[in-house]
Protein backbone atom coordinates (compact mmCIF):
# COMPACT_ATOMS: atom_id res chain seq x y z
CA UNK A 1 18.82 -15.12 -118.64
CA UNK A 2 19.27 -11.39 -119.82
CA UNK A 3 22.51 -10.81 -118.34
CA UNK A 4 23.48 -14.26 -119.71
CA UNK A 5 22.20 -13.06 -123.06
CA UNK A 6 23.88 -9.88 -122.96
CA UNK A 7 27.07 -11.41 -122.52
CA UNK A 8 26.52 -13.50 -124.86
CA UNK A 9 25.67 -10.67 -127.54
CA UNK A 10 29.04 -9.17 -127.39
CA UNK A 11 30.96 -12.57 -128.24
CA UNK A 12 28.33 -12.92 -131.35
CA UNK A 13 29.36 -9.80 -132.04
CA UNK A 14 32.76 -10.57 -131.94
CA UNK A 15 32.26 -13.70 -134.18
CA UNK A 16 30.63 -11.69 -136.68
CA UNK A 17 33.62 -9.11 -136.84
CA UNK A 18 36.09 -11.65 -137.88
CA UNK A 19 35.20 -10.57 -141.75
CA UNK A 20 32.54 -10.51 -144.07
CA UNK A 21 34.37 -13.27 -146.49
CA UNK A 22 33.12 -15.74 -144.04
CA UNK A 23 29.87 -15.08 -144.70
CA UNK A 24 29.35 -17.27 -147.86
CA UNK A 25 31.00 -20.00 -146.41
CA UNK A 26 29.10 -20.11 -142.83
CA UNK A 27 25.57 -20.03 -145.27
CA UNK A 28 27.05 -22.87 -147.08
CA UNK A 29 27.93 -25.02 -143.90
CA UNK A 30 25.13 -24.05 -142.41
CA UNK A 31 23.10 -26.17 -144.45
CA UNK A 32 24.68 -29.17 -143.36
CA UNK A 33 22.40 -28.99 -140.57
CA UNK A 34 18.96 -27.66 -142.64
CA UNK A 35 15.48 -29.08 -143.25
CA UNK A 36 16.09 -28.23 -147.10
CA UNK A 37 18.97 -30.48 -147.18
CA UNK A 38 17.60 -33.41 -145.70
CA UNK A 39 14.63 -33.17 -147.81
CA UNK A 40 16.90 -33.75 -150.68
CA UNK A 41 19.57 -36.09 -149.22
CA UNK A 42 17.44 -38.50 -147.03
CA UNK A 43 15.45 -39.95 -150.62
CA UNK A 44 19.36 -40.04 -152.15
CA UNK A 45 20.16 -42.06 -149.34
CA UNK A 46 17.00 -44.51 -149.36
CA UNK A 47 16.24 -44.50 -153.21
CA UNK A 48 19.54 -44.71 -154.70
CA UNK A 49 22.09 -45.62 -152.38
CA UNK A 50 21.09 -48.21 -149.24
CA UNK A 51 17.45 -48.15 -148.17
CA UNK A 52 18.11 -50.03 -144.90
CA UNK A 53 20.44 -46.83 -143.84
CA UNK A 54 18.32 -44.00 -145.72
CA UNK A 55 15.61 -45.46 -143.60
CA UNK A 56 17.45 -45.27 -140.25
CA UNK A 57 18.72 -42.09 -140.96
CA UNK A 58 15.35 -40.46 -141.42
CA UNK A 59 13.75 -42.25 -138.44
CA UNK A 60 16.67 -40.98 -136.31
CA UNK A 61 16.85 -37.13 -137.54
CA UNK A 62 12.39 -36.91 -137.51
CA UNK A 63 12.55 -38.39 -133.93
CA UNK A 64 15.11 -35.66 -133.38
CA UNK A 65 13.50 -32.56 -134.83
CA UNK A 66 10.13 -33.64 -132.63
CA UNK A 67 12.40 -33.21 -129.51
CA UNK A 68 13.92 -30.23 -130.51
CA UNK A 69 10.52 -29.15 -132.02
CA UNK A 70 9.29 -28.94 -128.37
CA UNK A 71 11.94 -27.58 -126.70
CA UNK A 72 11.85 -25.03 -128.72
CA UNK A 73 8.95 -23.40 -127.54
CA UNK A 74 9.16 -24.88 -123.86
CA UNK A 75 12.13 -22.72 -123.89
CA UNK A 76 10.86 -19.80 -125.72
CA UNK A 77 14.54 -17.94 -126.21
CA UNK A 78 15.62 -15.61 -128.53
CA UNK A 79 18.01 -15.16 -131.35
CA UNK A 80 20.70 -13.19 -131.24
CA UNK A 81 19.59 -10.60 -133.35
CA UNK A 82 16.10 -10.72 -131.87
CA UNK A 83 17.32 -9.78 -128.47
CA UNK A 84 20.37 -6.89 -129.55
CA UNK A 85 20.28 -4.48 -132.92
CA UNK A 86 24.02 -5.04 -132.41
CA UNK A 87 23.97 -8.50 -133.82
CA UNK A 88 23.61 -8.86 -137.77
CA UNK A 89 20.84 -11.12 -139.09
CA UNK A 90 22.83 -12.94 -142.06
CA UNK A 91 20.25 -15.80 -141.75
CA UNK A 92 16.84 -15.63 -140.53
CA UNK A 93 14.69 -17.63 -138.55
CA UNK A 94 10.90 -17.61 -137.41
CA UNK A 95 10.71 -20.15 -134.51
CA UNK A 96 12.68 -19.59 -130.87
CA UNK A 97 16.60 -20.19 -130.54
CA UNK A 98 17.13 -22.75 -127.52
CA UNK A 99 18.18 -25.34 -127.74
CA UNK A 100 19.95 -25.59 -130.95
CA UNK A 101 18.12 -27.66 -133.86
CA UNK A 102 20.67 -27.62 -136.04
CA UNK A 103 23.46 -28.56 -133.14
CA UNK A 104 20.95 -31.30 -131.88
CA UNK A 105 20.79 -32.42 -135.49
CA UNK A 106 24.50 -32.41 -136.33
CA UNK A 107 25.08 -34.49 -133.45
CA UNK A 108 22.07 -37.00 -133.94
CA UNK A 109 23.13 -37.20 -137.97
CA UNK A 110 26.63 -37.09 -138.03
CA UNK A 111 27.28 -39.08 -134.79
CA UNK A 112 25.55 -41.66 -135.64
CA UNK A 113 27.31 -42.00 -138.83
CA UNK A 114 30.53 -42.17 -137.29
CA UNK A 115 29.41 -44.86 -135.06
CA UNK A 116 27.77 -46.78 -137.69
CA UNK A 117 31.56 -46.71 -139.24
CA UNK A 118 33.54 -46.70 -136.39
CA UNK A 119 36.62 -45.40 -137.17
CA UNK A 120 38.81 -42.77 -135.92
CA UNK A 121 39.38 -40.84 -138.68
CA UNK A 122 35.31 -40.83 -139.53
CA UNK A 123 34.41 -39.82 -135.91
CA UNK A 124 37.32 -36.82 -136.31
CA UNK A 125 35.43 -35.53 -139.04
CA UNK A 126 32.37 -35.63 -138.00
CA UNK A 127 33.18 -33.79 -135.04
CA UNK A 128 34.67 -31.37 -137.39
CA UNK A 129 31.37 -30.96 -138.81
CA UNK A 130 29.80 -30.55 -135.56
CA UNK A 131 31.90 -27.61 -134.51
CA UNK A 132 31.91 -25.91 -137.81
CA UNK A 133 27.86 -26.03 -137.79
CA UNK A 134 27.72 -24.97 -134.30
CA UNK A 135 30.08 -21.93 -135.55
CA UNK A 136 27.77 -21.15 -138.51
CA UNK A 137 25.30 -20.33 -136.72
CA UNK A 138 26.72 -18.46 -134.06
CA UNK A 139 28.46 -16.15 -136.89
CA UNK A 140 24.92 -15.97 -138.91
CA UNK A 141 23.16 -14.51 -135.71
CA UNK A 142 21.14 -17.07 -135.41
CA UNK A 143 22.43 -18.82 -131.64
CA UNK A 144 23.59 -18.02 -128.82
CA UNK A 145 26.51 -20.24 -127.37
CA UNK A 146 23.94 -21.76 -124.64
CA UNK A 147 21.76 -22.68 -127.25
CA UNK A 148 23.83 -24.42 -128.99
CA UNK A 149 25.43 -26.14 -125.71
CA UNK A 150 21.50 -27.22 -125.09
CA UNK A 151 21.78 -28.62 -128.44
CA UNK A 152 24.97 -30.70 -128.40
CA UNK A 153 23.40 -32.31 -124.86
CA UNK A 154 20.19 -33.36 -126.58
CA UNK A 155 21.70 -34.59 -129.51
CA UNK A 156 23.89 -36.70 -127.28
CA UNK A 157 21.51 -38.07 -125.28
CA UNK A 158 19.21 -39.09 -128.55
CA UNK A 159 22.32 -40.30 -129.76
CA UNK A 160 22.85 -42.93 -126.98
CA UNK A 161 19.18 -43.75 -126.88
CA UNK A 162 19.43 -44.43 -130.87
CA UNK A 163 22.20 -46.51 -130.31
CA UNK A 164 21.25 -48.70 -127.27
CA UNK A 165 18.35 -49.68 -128.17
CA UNK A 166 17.55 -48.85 -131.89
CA UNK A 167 17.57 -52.66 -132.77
CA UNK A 168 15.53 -53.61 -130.04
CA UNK A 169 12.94 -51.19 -130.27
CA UNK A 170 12.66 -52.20 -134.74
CA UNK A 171 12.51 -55.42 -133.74
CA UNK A 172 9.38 -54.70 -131.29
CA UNK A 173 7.70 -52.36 -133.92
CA UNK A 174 8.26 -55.31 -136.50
CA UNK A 175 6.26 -57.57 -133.75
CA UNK A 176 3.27 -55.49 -133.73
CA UNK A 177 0.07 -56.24 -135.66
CA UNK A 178 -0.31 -53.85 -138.24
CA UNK A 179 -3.37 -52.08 -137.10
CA UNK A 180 -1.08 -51.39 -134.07
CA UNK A 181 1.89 -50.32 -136.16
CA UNK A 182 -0.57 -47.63 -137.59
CA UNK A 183 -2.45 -46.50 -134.24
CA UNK A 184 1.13 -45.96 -132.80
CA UNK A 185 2.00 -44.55 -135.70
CA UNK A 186 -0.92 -41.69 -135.72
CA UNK A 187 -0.38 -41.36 -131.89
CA UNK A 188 3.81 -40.64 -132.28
CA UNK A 189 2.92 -38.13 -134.83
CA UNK A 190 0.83 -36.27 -132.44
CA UNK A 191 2.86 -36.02 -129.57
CA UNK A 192 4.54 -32.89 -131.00
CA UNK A 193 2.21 -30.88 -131.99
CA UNK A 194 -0.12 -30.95 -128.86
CA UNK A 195 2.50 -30.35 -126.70
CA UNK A 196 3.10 -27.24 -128.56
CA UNK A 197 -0.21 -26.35 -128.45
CA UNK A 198 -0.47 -27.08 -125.11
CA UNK A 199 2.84 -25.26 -123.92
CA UNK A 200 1.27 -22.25 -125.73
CA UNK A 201 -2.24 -22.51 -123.94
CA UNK A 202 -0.87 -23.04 -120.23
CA UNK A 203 2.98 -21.94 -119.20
CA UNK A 204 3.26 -19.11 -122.14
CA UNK A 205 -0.58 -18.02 -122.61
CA UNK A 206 -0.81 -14.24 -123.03
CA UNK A 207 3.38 -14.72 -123.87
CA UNK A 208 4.37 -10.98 -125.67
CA UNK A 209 7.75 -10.42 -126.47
CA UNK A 210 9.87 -9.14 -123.84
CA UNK A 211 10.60 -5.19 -124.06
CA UNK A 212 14.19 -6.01 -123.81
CA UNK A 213 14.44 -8.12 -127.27
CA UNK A 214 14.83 -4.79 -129.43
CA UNK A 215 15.83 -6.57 -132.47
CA UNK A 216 13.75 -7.18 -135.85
CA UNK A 217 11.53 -9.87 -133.65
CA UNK A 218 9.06 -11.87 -136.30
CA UNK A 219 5.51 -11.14 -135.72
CA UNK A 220 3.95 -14.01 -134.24
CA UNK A 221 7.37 -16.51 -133.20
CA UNK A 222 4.44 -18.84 -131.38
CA UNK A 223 2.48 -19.55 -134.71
CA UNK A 224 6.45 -20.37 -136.81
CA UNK A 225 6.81 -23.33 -133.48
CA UNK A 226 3.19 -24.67 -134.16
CA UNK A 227 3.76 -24.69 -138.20
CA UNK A 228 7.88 -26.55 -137.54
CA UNK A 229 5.77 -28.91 -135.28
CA UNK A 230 3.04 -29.51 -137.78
CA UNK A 231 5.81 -30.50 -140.54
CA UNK A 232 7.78 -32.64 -138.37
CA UNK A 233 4.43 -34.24 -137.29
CA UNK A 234 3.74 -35.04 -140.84
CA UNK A 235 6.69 -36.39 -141.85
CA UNK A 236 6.82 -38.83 -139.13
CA UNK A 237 3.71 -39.92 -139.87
CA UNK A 238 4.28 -40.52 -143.61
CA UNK A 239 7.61 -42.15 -143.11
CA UNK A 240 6.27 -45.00 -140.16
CA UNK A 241 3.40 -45.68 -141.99
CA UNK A 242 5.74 -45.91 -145.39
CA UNK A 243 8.22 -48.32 -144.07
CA UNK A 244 5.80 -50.13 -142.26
CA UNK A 245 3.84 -50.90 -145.31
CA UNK A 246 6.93 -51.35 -147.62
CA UNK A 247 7.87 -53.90 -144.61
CA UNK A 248 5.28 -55.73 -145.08
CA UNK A 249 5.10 -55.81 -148.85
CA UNK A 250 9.10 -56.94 -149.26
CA UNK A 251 10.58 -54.12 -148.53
CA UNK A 252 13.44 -52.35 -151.18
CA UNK A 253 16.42 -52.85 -152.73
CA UNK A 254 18.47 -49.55 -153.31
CA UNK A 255 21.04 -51.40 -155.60
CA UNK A 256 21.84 -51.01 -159.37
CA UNK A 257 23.62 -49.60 -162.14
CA UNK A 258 24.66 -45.49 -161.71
CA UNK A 259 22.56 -44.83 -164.07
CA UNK A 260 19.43 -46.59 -162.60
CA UNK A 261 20.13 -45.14 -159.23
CA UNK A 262 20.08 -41.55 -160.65
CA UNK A 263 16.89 -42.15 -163.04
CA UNK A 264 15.48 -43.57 -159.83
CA UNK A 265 16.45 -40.46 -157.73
CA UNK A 266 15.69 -37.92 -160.48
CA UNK A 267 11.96 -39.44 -160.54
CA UNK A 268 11.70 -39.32 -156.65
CA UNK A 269 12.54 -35.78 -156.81
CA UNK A 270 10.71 -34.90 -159.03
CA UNK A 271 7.60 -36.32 -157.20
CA UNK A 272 8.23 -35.02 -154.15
CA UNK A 273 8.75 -31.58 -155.78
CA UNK A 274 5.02 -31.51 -157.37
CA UNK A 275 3.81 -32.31 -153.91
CA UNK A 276 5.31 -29.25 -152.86
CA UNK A 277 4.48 -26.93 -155.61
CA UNK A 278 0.49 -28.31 -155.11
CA UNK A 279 0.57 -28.18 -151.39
CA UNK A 280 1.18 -24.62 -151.24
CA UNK A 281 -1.19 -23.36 -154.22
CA UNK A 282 -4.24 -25.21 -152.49
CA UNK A 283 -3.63 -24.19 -149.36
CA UNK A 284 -4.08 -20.19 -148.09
CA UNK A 285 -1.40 -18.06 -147.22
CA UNK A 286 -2.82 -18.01 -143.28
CA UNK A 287 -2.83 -21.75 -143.43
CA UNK A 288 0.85 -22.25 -142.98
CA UNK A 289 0.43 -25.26 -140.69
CA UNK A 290 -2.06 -26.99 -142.24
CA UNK A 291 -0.32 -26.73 -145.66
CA UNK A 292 3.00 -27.64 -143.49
CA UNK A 293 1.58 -30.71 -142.52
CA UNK A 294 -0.02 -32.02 -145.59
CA UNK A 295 2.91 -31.27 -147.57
CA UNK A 296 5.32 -33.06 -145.63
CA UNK A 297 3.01 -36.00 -145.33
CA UNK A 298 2.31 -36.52 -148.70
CA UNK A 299 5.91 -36.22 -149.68
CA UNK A 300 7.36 -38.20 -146.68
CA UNK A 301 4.55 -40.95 -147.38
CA UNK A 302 5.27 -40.86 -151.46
CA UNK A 303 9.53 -41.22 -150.68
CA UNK A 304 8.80 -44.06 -147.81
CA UNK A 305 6.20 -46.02 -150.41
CA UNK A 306 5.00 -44.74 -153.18
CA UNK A 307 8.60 -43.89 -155.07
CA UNK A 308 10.07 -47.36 -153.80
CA UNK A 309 6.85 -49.36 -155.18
CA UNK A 310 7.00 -47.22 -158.71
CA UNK A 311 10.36 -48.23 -159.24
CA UNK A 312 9.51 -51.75 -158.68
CA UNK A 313 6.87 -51.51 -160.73
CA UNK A 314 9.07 -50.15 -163.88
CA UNK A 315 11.66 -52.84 -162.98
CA UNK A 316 14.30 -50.21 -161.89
CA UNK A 317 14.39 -51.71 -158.61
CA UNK A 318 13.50 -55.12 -157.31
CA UNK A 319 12.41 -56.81 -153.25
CA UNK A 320 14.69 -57.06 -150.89
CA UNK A 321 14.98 -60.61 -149.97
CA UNK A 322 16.80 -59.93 -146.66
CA UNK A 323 13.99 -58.28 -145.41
CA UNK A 324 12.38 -61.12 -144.41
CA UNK A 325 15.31 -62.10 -142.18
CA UNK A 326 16.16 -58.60 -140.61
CA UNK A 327 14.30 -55.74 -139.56
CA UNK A 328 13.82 -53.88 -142.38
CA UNK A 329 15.43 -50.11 -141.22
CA UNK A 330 18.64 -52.42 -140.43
CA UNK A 331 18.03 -54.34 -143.84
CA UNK A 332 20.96 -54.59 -146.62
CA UNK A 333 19.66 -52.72 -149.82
């Protein structure tokens, strides 16, 4: 892959040199694509707007960052800026490049949007999206093009999976006896993480970084893959067990005045924020992904449950009746 890479350099390069007024604008579209976003869209979504697709959506995009999030390291590629001094780091990232998370992502997220609408003019923006994403990153220094052609293919392939059999597979899941629903739960959570760990202990053990990646390369790029894994792993877990419980208890209703679906959203927030801010004074700076995974279960397991029974609890949301009828990720409300 070096000469591929070092081909590959000079048209980053060249991306980069169309002008530095780009630069605010590729960090803004960038985060179309970002973990930070989704943290604070995906509640918006399922609190305040329609659980049924809020829950979807999150199933979809945590299913997707699991792939990606061993990929990643199966792969173990550089960035740009890792691999040539040439290349400017506008962003910066600590796990490997290939395949593309936030390609695989916009394709997974946005995709599946479109489809959900199916219209023309929705599925022309969305693959507007897709290519200005793809373009962020490439002018940030943070991909290479194959990266992020590794990344459109995944997300495409997810994407059909998703859509085939999404219904069929909630539908089974909704079939299961709970004690089931929570052993598969704990066991889909886990799939990520061990093959990380086990990826690092067998094809890359002893793995140092390559004498020809002579850019600002972060100190240990194996322990960033374990602590994305751990997060992803967590969130999983708190969102199947969430809407598996919140199944079972009546599921949600998003609906409401605009004022009830913002003091709903506001309180979420703030919730999930706290988490956060505790998460990471308990746990040691050398524990990132043990404080990775705890926060993102805590918060993924208060947004899934906890939030949704509050609110129904202060009467500023009510059941969902038509969850008894339809599965409840496909639910109305």
């Amino acid at each position: 892959m070096d000469a591929i890479w070092g081909a590959e350099s000079g048209a980053v390069e060249w991306v980069q040199g169309w002008g530095s007024w780009l630069e605010p604008i590729m960090l803004v579209i960038t985060q179309l694509g970002s973990k930070a976003l989704f943290v604070a869209v995906l509640p918006l979504v399922f609190w305040s707007v329609h659980a049924g697709l809020g829950a979807r959506l999150t199933v979809v995009l945590l299913g997707s960052a699991t792939v990606n999030g061993v990929l990643k390291p199966a792969a173990h590629g550089p960035r740009p800026y890792w691999y040539d001094t040439g290349v400017r780091p506008l962003s910066t990232e600590s796990s490997f490049g290939a395949p593309s998370g936030h390609a695989q992502t916009a394709v997974t997220l946005w995709g599946y949007l479109a489809a959900l609408a199916a219209r023309p003019r929705v599925w022309a923006a969305a693959l507007v999206l897709i290519g200005l994403i793809c373009l962020s990153r490439v002018y940030l220094g943070v991909h290479f093009f194959t990266d992020l052609l590794g990344g459109l293919a995944v997300g495409a392939l997810l994407l059909w999976l998703v859509l085939r059999y999404e219904r069929r597979a909630v539908a089974w899941w909704r079939s299961r006896p709970l004690v089931a629903q929570m052993g598969l739960a704990v066991g889909l959570s886990a799939v990520g993480p061990l093959l990380v760990v086990l990826l690092n202990a067998t094809l890359w053990s002893g793995w140092t970084v390559p004498e020809v990646w002579i850019g600002p390369v972060p100190p240990d790029p194996d322990a960033g893959a374990v602590a994305d894994a751990a997060s992803v792993s967590g969130a999983l877990l708190g969102v199947l067990v969430g809407f598996t419980l919140l199944d079972r208890r009546g599921w949600y209703s998003a609906d409401g005045s605009l004022i009830t679906r913002a003091s709903r959203y506001v309180t979420g927030i703030t919730g999930v924020v706290l988490i956060f801010v505790v998460v990471n004074l308990a746990f040691p700076a050398s524990a990132s992904a043990a404080a990775e995974y705890t926060a993102f279960l805590a918060a993924t397991l208060w947004a899934s449950l906890g939030a949704p029974e509050l609110f129904i609890r202060m009467r500023m949301a009510d059941r969902d009746p038509a969850a008894e009828e339809e599965p409840a990720v496909l639910g109305e409300g």
